[in-house]
C-alpha atoms as a PDB file:
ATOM      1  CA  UNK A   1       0.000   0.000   0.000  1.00  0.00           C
ATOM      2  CA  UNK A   2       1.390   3.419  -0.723  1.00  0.00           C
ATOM      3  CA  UNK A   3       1.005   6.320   1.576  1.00  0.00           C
ATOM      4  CA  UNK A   4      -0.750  10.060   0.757  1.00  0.00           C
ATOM      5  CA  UNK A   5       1.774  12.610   1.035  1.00  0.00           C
ATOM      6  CA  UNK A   6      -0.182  15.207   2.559  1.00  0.00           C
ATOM      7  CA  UNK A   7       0.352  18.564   0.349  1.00  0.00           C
ATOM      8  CA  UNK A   8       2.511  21.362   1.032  1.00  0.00           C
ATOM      9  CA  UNK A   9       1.882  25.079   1.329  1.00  0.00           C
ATOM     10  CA  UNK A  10       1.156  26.882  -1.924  1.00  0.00           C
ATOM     11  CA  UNK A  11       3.598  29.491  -3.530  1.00  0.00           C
ATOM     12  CA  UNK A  12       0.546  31.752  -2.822  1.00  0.00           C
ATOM     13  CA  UNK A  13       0.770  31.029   1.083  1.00  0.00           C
ATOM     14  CA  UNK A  14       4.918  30.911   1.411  1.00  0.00           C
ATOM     15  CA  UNK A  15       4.911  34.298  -1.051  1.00  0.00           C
ATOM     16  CA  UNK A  16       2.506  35.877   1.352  1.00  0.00           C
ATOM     17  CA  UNK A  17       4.654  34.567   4.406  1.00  0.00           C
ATOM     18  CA  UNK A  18       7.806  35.732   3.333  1.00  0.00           C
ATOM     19  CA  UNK A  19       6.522  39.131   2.786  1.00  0.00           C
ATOM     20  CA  UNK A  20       5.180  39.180   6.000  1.00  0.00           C
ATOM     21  CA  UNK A  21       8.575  37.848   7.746  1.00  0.00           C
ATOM     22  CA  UNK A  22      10.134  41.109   5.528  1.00  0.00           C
ATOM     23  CA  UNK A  23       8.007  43.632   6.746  1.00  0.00           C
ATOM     24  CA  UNK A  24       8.264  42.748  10.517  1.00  0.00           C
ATOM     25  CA  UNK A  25      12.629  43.345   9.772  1.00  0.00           C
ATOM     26  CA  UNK A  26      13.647  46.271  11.703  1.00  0.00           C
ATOM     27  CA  UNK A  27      14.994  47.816   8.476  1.00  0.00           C
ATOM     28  CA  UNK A  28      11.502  47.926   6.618  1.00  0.00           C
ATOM     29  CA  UNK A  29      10.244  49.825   9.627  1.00  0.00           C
ATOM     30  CA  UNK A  30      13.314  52.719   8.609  1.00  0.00           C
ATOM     31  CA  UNK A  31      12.814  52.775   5.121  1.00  0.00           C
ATOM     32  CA  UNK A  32       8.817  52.896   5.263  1.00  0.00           C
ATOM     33  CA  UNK A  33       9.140  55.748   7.641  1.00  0.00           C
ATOM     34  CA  UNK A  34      11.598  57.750   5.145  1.00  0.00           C
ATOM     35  CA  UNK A  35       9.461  57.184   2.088  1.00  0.00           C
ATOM     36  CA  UNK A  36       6.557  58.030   2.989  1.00  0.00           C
ATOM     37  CA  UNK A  37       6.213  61.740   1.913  1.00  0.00           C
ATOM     38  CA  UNK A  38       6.517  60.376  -1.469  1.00  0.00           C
ATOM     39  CA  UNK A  39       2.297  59.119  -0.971  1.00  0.00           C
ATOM     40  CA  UNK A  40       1.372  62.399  -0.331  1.00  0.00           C
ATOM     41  CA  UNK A  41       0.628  65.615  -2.836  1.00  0.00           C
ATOM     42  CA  UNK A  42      -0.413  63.067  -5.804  1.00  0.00           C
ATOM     43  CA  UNK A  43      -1.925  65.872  -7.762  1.00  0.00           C
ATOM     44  CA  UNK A  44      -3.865  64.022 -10.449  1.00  0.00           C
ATOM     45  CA  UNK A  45      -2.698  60.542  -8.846  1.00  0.00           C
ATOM     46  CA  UNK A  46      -3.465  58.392  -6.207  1.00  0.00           C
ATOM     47  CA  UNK A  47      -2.926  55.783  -3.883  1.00  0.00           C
ATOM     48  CA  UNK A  48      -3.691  52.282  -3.193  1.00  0.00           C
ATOM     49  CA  UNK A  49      -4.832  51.534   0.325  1.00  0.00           C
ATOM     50  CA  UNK A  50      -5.210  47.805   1.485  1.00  0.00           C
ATOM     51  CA  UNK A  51      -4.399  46.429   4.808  1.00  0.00           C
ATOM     52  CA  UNK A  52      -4.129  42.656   5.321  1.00  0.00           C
ATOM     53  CA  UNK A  53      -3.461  41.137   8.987  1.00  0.00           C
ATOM     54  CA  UNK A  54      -0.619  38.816   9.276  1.00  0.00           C
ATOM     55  CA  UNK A  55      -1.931  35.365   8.367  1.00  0.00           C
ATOM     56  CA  UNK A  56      -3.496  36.897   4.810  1.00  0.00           C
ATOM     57  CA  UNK A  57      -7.086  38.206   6.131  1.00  0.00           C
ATOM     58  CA  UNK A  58      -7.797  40.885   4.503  1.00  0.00           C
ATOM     59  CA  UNK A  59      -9.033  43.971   6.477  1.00  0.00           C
ATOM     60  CA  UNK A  60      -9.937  46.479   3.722  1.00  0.00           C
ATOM     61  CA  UNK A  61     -10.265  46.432   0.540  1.00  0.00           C
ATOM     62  CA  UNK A  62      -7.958  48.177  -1.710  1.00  0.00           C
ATOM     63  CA  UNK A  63      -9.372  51.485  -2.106  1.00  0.00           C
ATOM     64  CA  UNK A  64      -7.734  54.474  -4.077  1.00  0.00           C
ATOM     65  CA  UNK A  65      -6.783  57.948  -2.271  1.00  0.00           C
ATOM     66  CA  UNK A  66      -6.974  60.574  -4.671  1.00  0.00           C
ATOM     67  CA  UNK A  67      -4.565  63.302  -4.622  1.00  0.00           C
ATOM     68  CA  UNK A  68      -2.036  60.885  -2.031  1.00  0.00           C
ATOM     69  CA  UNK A  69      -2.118  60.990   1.727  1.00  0.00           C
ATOM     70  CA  UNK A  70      -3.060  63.894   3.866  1.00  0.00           C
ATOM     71  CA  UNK A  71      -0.059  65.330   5.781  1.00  0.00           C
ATOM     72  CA  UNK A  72      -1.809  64.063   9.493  1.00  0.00           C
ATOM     73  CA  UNK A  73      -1.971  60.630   7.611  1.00  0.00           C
ATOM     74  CA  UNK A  74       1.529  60.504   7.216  1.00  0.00           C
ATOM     75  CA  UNK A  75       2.075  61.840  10.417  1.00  0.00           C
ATOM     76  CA  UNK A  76      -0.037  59.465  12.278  1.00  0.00           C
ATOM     77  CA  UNK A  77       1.150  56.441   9.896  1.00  0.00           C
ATOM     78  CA  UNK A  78       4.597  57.458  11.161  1.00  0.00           C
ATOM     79  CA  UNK A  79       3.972  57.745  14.719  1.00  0.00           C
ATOM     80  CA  UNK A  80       3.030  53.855  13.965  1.00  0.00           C
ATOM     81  CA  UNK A  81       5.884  53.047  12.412  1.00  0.00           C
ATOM     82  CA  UNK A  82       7.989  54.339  14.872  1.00  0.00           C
ATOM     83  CA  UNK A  83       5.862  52.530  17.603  1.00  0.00           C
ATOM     84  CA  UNK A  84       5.923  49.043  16.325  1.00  0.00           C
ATOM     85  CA  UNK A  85       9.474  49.793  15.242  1.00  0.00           C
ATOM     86  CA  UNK A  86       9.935  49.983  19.215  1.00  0.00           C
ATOM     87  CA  UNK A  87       8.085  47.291  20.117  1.00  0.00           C
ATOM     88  CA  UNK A  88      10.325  45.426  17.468  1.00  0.00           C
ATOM     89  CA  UNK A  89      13.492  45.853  18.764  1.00  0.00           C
ATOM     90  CA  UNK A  90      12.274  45.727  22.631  1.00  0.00           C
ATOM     91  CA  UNK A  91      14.288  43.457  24.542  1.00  0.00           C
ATOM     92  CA  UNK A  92      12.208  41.100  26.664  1.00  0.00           C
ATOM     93  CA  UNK A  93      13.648  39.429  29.458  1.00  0.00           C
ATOM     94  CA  UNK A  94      13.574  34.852  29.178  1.00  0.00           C
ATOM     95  CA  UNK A  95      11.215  33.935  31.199  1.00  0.00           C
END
């Protein structure tokens, strides 16, 4: 009798966990917070918006910002970056 192999993850799933594992680095955190002005003052443009949770479920839909990102959005995605940034690099004591 020959045995199943059960089947492994799709390219879609590991694709989807690598960039995940890539945008937790603490070097994505720097380089999103230093290019962000460029999603703001889109005259005649716009931007994507989509945010997915870790684990691929999407939250919203991909929507498009005319005109780019507000200056407070910026400023408020920023102050986020620079939180989870913080809470990236924390040191937590072995319990």
């Amino acid at each position: 009798m020959t045995e199943k192999k059960s089947k492994g993850p799709t390219k879609a799933e590991l694709t989807r966990k690598l960039k995940e594992m890539e945008a937790q680095l603490a070097s994505s955190y720097h380089f999103a917070s230093a290019t962000l002005e460029k999603a703001g003052n889109l005259a005649a443009s716009a931007v994507v918006v989509e945010l997915t949770a870790l684990g691929g479920r999407q939250l919203i839909n991909p929507v498009a910002i005319r005109g780019g990102l507000s200056p407070e959005t910026i400023t408020a995605l920023r102050k986020d970056i620079a939180r989870s940034w913080d809470e990236t690099t924390e040191l937590k004591p072995i319990r």
